[in-house]
Protein backbone atom coordinates (compact mmCIF):
# COMPACT_ATOMS: atom_id res chain seq x y z
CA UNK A 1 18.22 -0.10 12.73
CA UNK A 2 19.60 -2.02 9.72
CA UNK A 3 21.97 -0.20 7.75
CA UNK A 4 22.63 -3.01 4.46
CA UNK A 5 20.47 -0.53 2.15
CA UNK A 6 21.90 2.58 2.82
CA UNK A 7 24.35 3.95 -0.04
CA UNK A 8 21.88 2.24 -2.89
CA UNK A 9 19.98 4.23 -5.29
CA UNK A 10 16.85 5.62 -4.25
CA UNK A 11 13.63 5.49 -6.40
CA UNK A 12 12.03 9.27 -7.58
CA UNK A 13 10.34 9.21 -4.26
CA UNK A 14 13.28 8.85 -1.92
CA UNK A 15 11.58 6.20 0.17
CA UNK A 16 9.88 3.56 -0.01
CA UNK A 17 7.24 3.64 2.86
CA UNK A 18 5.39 0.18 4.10
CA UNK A 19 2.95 -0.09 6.77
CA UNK A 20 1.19 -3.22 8.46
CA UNK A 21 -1.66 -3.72 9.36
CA UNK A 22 -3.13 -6.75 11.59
CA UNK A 23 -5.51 -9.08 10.43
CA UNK A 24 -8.10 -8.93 13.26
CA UNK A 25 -8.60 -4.92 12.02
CA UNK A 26 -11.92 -6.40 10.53
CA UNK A 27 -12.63 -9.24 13.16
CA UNK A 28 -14.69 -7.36 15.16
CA UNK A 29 -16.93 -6.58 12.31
CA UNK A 30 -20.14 -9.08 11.92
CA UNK A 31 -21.46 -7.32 8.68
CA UNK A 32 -19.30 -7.26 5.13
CA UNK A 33 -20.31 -4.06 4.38
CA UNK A 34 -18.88 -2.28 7.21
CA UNK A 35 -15.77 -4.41 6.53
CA UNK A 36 -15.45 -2.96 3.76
CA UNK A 37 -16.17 0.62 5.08
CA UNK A 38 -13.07 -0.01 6.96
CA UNK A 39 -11.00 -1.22 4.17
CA UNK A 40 -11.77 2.13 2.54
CA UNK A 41 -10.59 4.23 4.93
CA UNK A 42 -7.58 2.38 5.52
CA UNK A 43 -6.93 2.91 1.66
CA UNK A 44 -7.47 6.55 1.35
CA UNK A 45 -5.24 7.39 4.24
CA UNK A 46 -2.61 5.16 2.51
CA UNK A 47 -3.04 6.87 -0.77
CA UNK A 48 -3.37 10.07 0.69
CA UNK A 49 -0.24 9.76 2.69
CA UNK A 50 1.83 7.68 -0.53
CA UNK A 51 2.33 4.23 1.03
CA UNK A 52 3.87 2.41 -0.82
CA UNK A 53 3.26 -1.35 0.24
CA UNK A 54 0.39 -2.29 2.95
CA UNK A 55 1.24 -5.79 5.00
CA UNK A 56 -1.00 -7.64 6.29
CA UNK A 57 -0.25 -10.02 9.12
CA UNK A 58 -1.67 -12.44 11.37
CA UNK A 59 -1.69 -11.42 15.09
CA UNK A 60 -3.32 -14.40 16.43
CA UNK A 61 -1.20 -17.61 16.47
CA UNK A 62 -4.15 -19.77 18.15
CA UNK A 63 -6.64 -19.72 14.78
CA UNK A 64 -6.21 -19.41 10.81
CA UNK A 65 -7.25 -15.90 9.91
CA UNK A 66 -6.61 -16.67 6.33
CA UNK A 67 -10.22 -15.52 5.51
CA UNK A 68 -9.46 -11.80 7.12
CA UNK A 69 -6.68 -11.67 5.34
CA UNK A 70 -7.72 -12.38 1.47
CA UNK A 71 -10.86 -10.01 2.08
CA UNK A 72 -8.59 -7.04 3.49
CA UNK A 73 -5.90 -7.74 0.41
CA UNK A 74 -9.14 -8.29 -2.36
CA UNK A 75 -10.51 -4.67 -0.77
CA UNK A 76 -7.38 -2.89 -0.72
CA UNK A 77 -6.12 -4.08 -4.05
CA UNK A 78 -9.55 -3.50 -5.75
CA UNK A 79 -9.64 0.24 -4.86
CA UNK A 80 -5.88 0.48 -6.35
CA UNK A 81 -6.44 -0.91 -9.56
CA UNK A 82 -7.42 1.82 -11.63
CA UNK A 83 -11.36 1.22 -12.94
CA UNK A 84 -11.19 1.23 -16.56
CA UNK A 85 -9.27 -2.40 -15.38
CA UNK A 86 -11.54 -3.23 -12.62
CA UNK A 87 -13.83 -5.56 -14.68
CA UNK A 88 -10.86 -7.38 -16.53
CA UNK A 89 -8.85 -7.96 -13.44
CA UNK A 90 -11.77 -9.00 -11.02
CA UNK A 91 -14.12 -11.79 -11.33
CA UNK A 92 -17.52 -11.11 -9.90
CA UNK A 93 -17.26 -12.48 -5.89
CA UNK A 94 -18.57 -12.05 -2.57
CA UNK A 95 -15.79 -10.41 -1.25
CA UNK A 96 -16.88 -7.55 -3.71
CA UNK A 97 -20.52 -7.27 -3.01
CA UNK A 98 -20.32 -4.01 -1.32
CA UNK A 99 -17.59 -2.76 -3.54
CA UNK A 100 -19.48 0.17 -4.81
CA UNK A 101 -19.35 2.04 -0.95
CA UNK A 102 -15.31 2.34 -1.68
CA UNK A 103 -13.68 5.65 -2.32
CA UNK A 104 -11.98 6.47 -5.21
CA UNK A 105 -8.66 7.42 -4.38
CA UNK A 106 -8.01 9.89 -7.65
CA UNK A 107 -4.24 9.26 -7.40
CA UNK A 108 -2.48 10.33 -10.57
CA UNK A 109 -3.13 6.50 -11.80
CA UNK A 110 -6.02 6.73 -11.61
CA UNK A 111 -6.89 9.09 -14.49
CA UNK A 112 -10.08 10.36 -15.48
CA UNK A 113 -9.78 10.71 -19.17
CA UNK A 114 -11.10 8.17 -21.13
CA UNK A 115 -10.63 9.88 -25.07
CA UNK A 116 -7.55 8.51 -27.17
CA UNK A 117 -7.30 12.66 -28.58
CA UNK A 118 -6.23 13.73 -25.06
CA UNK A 119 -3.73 11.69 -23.87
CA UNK A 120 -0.17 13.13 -24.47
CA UNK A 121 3.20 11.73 -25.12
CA UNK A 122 5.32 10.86 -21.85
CA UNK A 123 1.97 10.44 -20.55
CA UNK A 124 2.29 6.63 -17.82
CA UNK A 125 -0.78 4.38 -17.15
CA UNK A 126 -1.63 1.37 -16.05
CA UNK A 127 -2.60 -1.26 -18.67
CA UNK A 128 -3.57 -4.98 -19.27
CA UNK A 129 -2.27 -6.64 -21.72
CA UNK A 130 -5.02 -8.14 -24.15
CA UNK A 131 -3.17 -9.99 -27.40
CA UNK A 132 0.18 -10.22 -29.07
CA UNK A 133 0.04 -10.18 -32.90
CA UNK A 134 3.40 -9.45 -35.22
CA UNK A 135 3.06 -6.22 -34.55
CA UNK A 136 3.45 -6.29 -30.89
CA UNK A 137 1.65 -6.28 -27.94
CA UNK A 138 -1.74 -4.39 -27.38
CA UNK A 139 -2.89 -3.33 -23.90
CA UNK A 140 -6.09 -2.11 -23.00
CA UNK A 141 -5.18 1.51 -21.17
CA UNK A 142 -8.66 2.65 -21.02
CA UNK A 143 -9.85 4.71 -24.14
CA UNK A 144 -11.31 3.70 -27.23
CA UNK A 145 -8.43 1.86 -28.86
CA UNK A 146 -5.26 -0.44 -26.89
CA UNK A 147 -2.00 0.63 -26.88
CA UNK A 148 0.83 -1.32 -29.09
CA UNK A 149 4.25 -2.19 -27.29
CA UNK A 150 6.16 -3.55 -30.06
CA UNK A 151 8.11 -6.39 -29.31
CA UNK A 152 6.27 -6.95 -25.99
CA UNK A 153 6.93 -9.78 -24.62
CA UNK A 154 4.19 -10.08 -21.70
CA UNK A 155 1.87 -12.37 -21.14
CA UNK A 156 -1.64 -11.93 -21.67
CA UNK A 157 -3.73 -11.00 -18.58
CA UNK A 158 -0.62 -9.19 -17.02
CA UNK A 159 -1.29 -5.81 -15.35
CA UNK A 160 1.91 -3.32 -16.44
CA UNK A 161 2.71 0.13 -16.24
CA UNK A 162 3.99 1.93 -19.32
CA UNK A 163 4.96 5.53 -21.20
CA UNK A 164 2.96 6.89 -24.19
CA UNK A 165 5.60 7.09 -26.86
CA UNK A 166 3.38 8.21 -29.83
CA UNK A 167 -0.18 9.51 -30.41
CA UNK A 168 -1.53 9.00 -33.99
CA UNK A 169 -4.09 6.50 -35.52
CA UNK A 170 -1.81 3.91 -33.53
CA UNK A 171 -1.51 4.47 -29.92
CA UNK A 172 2.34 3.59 -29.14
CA UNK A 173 3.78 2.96 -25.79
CA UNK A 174 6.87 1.27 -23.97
CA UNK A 175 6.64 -0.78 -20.74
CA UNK A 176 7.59 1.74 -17.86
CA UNK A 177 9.83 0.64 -14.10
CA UNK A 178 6.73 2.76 -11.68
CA UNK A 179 10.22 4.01 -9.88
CA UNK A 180 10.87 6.41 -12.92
CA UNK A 181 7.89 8.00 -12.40
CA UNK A 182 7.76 11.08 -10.81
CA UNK A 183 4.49 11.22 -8.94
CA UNK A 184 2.80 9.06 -6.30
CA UNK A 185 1.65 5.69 -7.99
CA UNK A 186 -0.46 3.86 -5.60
CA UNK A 187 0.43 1.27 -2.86
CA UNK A 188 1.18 -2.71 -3.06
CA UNK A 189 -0.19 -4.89 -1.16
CA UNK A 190 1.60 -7.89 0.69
CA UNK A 191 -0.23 -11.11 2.71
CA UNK A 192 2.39 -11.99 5.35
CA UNK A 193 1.82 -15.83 6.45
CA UNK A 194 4.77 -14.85 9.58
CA UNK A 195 3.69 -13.40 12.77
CA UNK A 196 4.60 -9.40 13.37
CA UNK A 197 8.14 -10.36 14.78
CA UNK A 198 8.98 -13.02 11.76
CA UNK A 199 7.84 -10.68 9.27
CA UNK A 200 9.98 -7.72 10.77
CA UNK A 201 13.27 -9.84 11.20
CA UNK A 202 12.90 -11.26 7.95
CA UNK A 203 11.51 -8.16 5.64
CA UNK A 204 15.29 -6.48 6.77
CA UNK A 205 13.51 -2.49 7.30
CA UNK A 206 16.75 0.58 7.34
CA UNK A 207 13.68 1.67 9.78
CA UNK A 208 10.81 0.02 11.88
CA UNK A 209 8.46 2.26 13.83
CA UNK A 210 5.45 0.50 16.13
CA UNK A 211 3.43 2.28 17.19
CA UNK A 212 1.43 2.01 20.68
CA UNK A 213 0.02 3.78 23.75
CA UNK A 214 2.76 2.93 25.49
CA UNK A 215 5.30 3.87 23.61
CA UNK A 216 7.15 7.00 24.40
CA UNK A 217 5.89 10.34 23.35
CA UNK A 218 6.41 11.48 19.64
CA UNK A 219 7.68 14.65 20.56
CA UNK A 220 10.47 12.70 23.00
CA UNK A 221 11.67 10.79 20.39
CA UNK A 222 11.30 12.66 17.47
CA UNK A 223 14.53 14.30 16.64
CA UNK A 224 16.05 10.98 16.98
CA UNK A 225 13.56 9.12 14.43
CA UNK A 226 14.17 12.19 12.01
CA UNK A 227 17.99 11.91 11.86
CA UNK A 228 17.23 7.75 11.16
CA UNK A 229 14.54 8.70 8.25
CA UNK A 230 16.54 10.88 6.57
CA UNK A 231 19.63 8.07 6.14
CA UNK A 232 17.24 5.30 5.27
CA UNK A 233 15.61 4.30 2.45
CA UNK A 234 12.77 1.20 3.56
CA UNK A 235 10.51 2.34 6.34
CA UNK A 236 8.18 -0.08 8.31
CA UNK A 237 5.11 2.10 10.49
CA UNK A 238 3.49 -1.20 12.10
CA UNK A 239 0.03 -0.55 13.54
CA UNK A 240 -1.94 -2.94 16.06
CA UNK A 241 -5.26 -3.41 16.06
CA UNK A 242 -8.05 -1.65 19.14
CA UNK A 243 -8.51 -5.20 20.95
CA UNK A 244 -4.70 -6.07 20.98
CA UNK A 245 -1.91 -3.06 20.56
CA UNK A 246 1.67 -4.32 19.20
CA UNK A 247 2.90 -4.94 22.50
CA UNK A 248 0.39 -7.85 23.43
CA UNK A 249 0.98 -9.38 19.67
CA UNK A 250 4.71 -9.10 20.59
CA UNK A 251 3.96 -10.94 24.07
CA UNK A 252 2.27 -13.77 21.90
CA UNK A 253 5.77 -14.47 20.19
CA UNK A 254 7.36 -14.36 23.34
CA UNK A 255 9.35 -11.09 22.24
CA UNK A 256 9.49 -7.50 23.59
CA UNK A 257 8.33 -4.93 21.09
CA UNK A 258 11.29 -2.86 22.11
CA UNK A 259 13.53 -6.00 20.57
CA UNK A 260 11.42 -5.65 17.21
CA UNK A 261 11.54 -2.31 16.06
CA UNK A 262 13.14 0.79 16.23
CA UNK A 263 11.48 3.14 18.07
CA UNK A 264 8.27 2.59 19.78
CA UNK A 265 6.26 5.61 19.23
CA UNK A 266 2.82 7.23 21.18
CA UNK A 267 1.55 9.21 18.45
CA UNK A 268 -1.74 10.17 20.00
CA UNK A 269 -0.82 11.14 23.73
CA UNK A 270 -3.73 11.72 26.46
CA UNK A 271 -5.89 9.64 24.14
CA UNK A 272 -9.70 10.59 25.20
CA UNK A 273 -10.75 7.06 24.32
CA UNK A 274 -10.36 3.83 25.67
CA UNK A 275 -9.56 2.50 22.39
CA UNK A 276 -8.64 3.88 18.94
CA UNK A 277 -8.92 2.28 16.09
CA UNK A 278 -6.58 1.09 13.76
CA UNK A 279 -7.52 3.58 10.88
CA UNK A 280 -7.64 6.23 13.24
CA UNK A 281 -4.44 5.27 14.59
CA UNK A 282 -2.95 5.29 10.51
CA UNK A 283 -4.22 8.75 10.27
CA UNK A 284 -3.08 10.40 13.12
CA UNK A 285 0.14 8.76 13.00
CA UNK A 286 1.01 9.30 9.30
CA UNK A 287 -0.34 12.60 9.40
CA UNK A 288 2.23 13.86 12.35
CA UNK A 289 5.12 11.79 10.21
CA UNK A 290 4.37 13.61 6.82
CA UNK A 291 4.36 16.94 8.20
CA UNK A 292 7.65 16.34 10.72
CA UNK A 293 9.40 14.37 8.39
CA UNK A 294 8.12 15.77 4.99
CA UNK A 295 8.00 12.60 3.31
């Protein structure tokens, strides 16, 4: 457990949660589309559960799985980005040709209202920016008219976040830190180039959980992960993928996975499969976490 964050100032959330996810959790997939099935459910749970970051990371040392990698990242960040920015932010490519099977996650930036006479002041969303003039900035937010930042100094093409200052023939709005906002605000999404144990010794977590079915029995360990999540601030849940659990990827680096993180945690005990699958293994696992922990 590293204890160099504790003491800072917390964002409106009180944590920031990361999970990682290997990128062989679509290798065993021939077809795109079901890749991208995958990719969707793996979304939603993180949405529904407020992730904050997703890492992806290589788990096989002998081959590039670069490819894997930029098509789970290009999935997961396409169903974040809200959709009224969709078409601005994403070129048409393969990796999107079965884009249209993807959930909506309907997180609170993801707003349906698309009329300038309802949004309200204080109101956030997400934005691109499209020009700057004398005036200011404008930034398409997804009604009929862009917003103006005066004095905004962004460049063009940049995704932000910002407040709705003013509502009048002018839409008026300030650039916004997502930390000040009070409600979940979608997840981030990281490509790690390290292997598992790199990436854990050099991201610094207050907290790392693996999880595995070999690890020890939620319910034996979890008073002792509660007391550690309530003093930290940056969490790590690392997932394996059905072919290759945490421990074997840990074996590849010639490291224990007891040496890596935390606590290594059996969150589905008596599994009636011989496998599960990563998603399944997100859901169950963040699902016991947010109601123990009430995250």
């Amino acid at each position: 457990m590293n204890f160099s964050n504790l003491g800072r100032k917390t964002d409106l959330h009180g944590k920031k949660l990361s999970i990682a996810i290997p990128a062989s959790v679509v290798s065993d997939i021939p077809h795109l589309r079901e890749k991208t099935s995958r990719m969707g459910l793996i979304g939603r749970a993180a949405a529904i559960f407020r992730v904050d970051e997703i890492i992806i990371y290589p788990d096989n040392p002998k081959i590039s799985q670069r490819a894997d990698m930029d098509l789970i990242a290009t999935l997961l960040t396409y169903m974040e980005t809200p959709q009224y920015l969709r078409k601005r932010l994403f070129t048409l490519r393969p990796e999107l040709q079965y884009a249209g099977i993807l959930p909506p996650l309907r997180t609170a930036h993801h707003p349906l209202n698309r009329k300038m006479e309802n949004l309200k002041e204080g109101e956030y969303r997400e934005g691109i920016t499209l020009s700057k003039t004398k005036e200011g900035m404008f930034v398409d937010i997804g009604v009929e008219k862009p917003a103006l930042i005066v004095n905004g100094q962004e460049p063009v093409g940049k995704r932000i976040t910002l407040r709705i200052t003013g509502v009048d023939k002018q839409i008026e709005a300030e650039l916004a830190d997502r930390n000040e906002i009070p409600e979940y605000w979608g997840y981030t999404v990281a490509v790690e180039r390290r292997l598992f144990g790199k990436m854990v010794e050099s991201r610094n977590f207050d907290l790392t959980i693996a999880t595995s079915r070999y690890g020890a029995p939620f319910t034996d360990v979890a008073q002792r992960i509660d007391q550690d999540w309530k003093a930290t601030y940056t969490i790590l849940v690392a997932f394996g993928a059905p072919a290759k659990g945490l421990n074997e990827i840990a074996k590849q680096e010639g490291l224990k996975l007891e040496d890596i993180a935390d606590f290594v945690v059996n969150t589905i005990p008596k599994q009636g499969t011989e496998t599960v699958r990563t998603e399944e293994a997100l859901i169950a696992s963040l699902a016991i976490f947010n109601t123990y922990f009430r995250f």
